[in-house]
Protein backbone atom coordinates (compact mmCIF):
# COMPACT_ATOMS: atom_id res chain seq x y z
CA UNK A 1 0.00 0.00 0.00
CA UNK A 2 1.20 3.65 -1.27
CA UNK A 3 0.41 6.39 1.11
CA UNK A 4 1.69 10.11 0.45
CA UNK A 5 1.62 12.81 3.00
CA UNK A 6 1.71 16.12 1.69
CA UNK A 7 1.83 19.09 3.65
CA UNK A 8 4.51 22.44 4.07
CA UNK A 9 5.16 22.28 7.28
CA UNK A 10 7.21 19.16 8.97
CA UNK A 11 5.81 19.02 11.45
CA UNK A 12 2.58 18.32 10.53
CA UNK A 13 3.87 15.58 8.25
CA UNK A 14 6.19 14.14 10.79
CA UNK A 15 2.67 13.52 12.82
CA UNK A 16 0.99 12.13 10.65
CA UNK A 17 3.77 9.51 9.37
CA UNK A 18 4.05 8.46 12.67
CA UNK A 19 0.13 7.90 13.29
CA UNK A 20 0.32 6.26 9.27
CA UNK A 21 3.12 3.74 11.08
CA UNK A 22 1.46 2.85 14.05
CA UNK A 23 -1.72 2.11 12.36
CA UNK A 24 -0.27 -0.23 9.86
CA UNK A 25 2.34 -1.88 12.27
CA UNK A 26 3.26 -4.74 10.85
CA UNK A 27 1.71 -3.95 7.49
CA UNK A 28 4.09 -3.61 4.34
CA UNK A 29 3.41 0.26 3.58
CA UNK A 30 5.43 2.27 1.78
CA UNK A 31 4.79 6.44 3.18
CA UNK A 32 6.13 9.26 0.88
CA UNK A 33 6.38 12.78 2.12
CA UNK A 34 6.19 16.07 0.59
CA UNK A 35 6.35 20.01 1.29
CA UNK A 36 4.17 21.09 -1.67
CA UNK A 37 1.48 19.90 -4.29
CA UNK A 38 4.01 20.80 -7.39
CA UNK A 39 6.86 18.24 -5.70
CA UNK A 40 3.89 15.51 -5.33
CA UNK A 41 2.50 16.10 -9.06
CA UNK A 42 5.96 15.87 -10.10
CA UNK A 43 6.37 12.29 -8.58
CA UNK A 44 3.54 11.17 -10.60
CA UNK A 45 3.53 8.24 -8.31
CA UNK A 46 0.74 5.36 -7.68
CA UNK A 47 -0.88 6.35 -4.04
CA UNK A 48 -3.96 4.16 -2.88
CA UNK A 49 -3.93 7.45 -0.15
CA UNK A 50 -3.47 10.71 -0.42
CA UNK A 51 -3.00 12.97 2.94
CA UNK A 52 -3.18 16.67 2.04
CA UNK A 53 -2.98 19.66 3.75
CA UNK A 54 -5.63 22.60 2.22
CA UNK A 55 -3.59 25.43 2.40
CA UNK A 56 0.14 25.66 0.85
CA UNK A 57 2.53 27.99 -0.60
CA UNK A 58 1.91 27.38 -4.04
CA UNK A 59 -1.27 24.80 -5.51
CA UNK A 60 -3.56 24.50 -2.58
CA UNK A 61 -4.60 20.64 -1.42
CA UNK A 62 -7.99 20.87 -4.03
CA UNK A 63 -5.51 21.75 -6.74
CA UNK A 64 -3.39 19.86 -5.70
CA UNK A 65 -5.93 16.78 -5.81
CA UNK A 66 -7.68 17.92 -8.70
CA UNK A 67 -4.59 17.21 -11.19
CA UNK A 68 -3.63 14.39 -9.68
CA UNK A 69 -6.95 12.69 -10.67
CA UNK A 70 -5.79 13.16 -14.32
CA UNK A 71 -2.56 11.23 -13.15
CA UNK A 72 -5.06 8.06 -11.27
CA UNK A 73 -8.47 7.87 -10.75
CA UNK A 74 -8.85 5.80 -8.16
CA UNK A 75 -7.61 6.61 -4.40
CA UNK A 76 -8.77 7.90 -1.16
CA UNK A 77 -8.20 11.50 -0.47
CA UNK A 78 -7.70 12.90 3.48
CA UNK A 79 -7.64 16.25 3.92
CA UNK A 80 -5.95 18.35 6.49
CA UNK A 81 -7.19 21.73 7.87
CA UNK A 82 -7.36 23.83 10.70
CA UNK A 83 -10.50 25.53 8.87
CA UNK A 84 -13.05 23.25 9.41
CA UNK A 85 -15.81 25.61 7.79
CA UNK A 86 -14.21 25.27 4.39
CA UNK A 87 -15.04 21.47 4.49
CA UNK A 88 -17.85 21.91 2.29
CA UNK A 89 -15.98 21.84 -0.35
CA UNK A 90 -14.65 18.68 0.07
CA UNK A 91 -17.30 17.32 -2.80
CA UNK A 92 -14.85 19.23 -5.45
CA UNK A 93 -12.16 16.60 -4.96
CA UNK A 94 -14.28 13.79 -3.53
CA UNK A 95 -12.72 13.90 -0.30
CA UNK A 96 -13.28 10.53 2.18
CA UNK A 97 -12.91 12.66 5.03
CA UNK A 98 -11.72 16.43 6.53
CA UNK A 99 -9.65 16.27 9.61
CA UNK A 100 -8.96 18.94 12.06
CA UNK A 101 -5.81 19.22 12.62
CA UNK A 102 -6.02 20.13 16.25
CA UNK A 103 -7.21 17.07 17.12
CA UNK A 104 -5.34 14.67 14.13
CA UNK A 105 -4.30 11.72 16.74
CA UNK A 106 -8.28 10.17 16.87
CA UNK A 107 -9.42 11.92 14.00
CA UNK A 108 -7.36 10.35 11.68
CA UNK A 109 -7.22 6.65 13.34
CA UNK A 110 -10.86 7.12 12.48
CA UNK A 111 -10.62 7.86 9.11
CA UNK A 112 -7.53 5.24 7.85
CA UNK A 113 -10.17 2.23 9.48
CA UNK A 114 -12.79 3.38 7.12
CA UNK A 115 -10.27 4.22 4.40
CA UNK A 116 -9.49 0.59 4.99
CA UNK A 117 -13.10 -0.95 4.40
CA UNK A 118 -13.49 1.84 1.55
CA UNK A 119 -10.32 0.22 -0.33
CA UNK A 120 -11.21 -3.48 0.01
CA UNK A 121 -14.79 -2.97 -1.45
CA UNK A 122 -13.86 -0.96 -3.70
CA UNK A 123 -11.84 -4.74 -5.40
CA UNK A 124 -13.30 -6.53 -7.93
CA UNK A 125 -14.13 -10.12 -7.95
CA UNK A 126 -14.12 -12.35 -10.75
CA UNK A 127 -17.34 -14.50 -12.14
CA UNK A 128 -17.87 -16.75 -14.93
CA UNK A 129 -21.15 -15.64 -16.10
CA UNK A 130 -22.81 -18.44 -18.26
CA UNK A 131 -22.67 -17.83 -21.76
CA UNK A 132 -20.24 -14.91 -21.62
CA UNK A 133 -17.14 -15.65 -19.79
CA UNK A 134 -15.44 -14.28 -16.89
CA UNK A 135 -16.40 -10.99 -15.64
CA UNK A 136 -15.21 -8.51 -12.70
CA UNK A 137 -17.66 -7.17 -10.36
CA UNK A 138 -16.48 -4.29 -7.52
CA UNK A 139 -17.60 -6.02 -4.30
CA UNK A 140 -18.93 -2.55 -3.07
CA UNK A 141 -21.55 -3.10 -6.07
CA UNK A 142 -23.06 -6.13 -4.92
CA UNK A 143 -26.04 -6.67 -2.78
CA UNK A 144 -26.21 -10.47 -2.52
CA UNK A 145 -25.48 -14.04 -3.97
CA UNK A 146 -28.18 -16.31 -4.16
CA UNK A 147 -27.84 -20.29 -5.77
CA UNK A 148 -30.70 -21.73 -7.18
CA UNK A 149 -30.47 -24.82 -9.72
CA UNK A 150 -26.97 -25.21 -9.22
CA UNK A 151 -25.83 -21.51 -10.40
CA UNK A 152 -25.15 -18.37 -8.83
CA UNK A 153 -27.25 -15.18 -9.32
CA UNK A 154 -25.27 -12.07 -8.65
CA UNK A 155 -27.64 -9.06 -7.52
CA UNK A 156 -25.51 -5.74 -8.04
CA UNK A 157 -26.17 -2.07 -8.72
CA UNK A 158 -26.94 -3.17 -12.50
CA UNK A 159 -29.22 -5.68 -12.32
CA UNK A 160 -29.19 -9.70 -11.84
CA UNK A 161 -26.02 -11.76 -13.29
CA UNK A 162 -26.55 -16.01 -13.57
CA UNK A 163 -23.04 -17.23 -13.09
CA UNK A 164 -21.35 -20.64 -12.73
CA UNK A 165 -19.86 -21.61 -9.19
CA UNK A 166 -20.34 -22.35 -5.54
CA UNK A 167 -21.62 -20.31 -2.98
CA UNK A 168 -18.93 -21.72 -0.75
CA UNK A 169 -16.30 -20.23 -2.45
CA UNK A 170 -17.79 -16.80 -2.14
CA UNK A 171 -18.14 -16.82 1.22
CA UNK A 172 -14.86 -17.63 2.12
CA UNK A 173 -13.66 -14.61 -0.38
CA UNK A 174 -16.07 -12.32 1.08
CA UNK A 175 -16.19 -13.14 4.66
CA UNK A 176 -13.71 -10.22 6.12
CA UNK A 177 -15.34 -7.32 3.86
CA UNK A 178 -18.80 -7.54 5.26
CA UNK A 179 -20.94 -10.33 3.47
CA UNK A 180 -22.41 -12.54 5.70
CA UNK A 181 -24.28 -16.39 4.67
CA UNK A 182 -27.82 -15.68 6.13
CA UNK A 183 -29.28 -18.53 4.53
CA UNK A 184 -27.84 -21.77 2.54
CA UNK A 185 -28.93 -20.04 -0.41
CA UNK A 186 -27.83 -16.57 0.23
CA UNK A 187 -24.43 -14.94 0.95
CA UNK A 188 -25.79 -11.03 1.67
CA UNK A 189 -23.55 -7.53 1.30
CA UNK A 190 -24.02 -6.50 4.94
CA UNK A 191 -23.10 -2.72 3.79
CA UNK A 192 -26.07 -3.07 1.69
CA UNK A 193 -28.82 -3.95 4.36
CA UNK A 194 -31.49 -1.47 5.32
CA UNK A 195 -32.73 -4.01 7.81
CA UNK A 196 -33.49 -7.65 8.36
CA UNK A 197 -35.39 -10.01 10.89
CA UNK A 198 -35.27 -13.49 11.74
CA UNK A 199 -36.67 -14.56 8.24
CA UNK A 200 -35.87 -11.68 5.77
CA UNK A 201 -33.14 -9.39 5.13
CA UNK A 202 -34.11 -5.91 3.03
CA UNK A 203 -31.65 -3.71 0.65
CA UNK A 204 -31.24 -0.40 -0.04
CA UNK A 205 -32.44 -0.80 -3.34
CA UNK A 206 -35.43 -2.59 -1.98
CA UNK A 207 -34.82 -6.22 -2.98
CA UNK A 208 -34.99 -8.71 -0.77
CA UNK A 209 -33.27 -12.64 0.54
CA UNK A 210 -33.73 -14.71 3.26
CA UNK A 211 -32.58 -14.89 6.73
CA UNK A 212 -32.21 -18.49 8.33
CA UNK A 213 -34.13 -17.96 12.33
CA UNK A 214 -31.63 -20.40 13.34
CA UNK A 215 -28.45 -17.76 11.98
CA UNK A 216 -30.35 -14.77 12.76
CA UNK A 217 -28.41 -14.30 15.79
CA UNK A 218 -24.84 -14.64 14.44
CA UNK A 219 -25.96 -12.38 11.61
CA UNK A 220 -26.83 -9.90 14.08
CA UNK A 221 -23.65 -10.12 16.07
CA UNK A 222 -21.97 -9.60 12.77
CA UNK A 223 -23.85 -6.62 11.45
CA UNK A 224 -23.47 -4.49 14.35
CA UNK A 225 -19.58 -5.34 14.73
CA UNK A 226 -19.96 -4.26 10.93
CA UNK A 227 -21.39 -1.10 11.71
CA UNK A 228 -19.56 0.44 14.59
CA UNK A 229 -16.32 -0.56 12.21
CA UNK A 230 -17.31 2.03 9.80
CA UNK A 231 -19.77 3.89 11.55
CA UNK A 232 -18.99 7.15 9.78
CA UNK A 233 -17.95 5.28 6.53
């Protein structure tokens, strides 16, 4: 994982490397520092995070973040400011989160956890749908699995997929990004649950699958730990 910190004063960027280090202990990371937007842009460099400070000498953090979408498309961007009332324009750059500076130690702990769920369902997974081939699917746009007649049908953001496989294998894949087995015949996006009882789980798109009474409980258990994990996701 790629992580840049970019901000003009060391200080600031010395803090932040160190709570970047002890968040990943034991993770391979690889944390690149520097004073200005220009000297980042210049490094044209492939970050999966971006730390940025608003206000520099020179391009400003929403420049700053603004070319370097023409450079990759895809990363998290966490911004830095001691002006919290200038957060609304976070939606310029897409920004995951705004932290304030003054209080950067739980703030940003915070917001690397959710970066963390944000970058793992943001992956594709592959499918062999029948008749076509193999496909890749972003896990964040799935709702649920289901097997019926010895296939898989993929429910995502597009519509319904009918795919070759085992349900079984999903599971395992999906288990530690929030999908949960609620029924023998349904693996369910947990992220994607508006609510559920002891016999039917409900999406956010308003589809539905069924919840086993006798896993009800586990599934539960499971959605809440999901929840307060990336509670302001």
């Amino acid at each position: 994982m790629n992580i840049a910190i970019i901000d003009d004063e060391k200080l600031w960027r010395n803090m932040a490397h160190k709570l970047v280090q002890n968040h990943y202990a034991g993770v391979d990371i690889n944390i690149e520092e520097f004073e200005s937007g220009d000297s980042f842009l210049e490094r044209k460099g492939n970050f999966d995070f971006v730390l940025v400070d608003i206000e520099m000498p020179g391009k400003d953090g929403f420049e700053t973040i603004k070319e370097y979408k023409g450079i990759k498309q895809e990363f998290i961007t966490i911004i830095f400011t001691t002006h919290m009332e200038i957060s609304n324009k976070g939606y310029f750059v897409d920004a995951f989160r705004y932290i304030n500076k003054d209080n950067m130690e739980a703030e940003l702990k915070e917001a690397l956890t959710s970066a963390d769920v944000r970058l793992e369902t943001n992956k594709t997974l592959s499918f062999n749908e029948l008749g076509k081939g193999n496909i890749n699917i972003r896990i964040c746009d799935i709702f649920y699995i289901e097997t019926e007649a010895r296939k898989l049908i993929v429910h995502t953001f597009n519509g319904e997929l009918k795919c070759s496989g085992k349900i079984s294998q999903y599971e395992e894949e999906l288990e530690n990004v929030g999908f949960f087995r609620s029924h023998k015949c349904y693996l369910v996006n947990m992220d994607k649950v508006k609510r559920f009882s002891s016999s039917e789980a409900e999406f956010t798109d308003g589809t539905t699958a069924y919840v086993s009474s006798r896993r009800y409980a586990e599934m539960k258990r499971k959605y809440l730990e999901r929840k307060r994990n990336i509670s302001c996701k």
